[in-house]
C-alpha atoms as a PDB file:
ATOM      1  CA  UNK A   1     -41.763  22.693 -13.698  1.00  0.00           C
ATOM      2  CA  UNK A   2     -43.209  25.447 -15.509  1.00  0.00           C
ATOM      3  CA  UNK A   3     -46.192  24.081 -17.320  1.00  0.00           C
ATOM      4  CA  UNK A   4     -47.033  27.624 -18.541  1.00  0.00           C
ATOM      5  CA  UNK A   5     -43.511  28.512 -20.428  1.00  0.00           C
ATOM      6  CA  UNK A   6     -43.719  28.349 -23.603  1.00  0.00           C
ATOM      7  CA  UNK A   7     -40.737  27.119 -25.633  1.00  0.00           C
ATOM      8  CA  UNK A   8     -39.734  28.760 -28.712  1.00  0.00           C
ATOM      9  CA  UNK A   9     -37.961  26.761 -31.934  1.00  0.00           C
ATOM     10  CA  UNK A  10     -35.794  28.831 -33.701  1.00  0.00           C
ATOM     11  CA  UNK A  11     -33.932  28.871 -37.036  1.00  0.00           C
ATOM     12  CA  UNK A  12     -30.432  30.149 -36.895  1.00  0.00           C
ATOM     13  CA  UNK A  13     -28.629  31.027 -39.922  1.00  0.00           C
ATOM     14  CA  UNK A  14     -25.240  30.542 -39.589  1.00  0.00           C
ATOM     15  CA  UNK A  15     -24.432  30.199 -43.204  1.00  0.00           C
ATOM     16  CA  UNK A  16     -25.395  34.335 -43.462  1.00  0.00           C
ATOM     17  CA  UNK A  17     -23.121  34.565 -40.467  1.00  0.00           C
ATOM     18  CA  UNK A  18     -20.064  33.665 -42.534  1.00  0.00           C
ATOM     19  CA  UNK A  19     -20.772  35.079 -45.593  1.00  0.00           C
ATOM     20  CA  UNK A  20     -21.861  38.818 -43.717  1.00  0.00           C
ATOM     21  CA  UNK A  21     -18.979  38.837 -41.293  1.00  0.00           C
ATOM     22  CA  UNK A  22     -21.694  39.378 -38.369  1.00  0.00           C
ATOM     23  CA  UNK A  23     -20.896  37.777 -35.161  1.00  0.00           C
ATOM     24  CA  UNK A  24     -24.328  36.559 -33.732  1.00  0.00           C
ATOM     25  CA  UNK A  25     -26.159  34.708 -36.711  1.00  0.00           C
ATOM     26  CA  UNK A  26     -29.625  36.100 -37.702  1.00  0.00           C
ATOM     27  CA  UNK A  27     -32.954  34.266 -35.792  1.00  0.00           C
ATOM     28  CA  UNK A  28     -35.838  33.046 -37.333  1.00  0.00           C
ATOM     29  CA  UNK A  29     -39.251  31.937 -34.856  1.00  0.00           C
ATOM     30  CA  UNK A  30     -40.440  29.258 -36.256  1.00  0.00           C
ATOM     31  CA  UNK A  31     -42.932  28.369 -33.882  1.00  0.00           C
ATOM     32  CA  UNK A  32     -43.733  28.145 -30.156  1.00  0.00           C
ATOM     33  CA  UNK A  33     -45.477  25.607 -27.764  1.00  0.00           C
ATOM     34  CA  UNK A  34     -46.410  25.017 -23.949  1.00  0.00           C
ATOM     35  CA  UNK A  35     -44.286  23.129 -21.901  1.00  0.00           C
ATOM     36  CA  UNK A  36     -46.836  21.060 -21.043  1.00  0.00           C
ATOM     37  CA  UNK A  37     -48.052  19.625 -24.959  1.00  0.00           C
ATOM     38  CA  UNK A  38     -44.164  18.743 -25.147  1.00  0.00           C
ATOM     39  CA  UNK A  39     -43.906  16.779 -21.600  1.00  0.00           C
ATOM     40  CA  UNK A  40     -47.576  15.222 -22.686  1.00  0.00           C
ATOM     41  CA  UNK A  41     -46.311  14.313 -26.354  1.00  0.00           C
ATOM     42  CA  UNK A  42     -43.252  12.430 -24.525  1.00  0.00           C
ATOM     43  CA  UNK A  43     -45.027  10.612 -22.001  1.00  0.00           C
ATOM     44  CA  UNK A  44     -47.032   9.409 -25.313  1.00  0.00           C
ATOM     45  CA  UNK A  45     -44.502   8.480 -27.279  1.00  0.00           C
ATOM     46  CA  UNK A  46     -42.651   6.738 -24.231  1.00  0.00           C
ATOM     47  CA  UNK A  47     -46.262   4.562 -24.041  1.00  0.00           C
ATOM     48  CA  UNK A  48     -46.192   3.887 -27.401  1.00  0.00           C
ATOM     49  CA  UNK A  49     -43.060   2.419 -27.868  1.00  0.00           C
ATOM     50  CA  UNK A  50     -43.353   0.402 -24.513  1.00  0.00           C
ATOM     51  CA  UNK A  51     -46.345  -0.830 -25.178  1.00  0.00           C
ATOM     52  CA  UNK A  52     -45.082  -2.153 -29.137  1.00  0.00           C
ATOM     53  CA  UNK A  53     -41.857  -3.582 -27.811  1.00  0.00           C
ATOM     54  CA  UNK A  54     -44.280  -5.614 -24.894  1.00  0.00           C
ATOM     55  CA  UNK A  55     -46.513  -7.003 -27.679  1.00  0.00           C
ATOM     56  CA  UNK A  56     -43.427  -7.726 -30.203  1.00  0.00           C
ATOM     57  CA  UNK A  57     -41.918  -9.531 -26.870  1.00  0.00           C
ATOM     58  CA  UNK A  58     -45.097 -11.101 -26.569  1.00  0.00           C
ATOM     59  CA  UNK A  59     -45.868 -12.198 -29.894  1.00  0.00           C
ATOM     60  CA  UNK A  60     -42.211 -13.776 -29.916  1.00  0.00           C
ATOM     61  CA  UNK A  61     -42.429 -15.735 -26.572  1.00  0.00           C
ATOM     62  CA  UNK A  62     -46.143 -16.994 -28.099  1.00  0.00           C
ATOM     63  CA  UNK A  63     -44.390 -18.279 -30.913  1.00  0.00           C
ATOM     64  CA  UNK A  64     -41.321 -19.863 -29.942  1.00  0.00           C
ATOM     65  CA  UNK A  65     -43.476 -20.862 -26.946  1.00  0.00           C
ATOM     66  CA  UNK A  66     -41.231 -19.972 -24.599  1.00  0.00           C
ATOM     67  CA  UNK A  67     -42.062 -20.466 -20.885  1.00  0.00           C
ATOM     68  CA  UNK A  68     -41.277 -19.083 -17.690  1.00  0.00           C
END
């Protein structure tokens, strides 16, 4: 990978497209970020939700007091 890319988020206005008769709809940057803040904010989101499904899995076996 590329950790030094940046990627760029666009909005594309296709509705100005149609009513202009253009045929590549008009670009707006909305903002831009490092590849590497978007792989990090995965990965943290990914932890997040393991670790709150282990403790909801956990609380539930507690209480049900099931056994392995």
């Amino acid at each position: 990978m590329y950790p030094e890319v940046n990627v760029n988020f666009y909005h594309i206005d296709y509705l100005s497209m149609a009513s202009l008769n253009m045929t590549t709809p008009e670009r707006e940057l909305l903002y831009s970020e490092p590849l590497s803040l978007i792989a990090l904010r995965s990965v943290g989101v990914a932890f997040v939700y393991i670790a709150g499904f282990l403790f909801v899995a956990w609380y539930a076996f507690k209480r049900w007091q099931i056994t392995g």
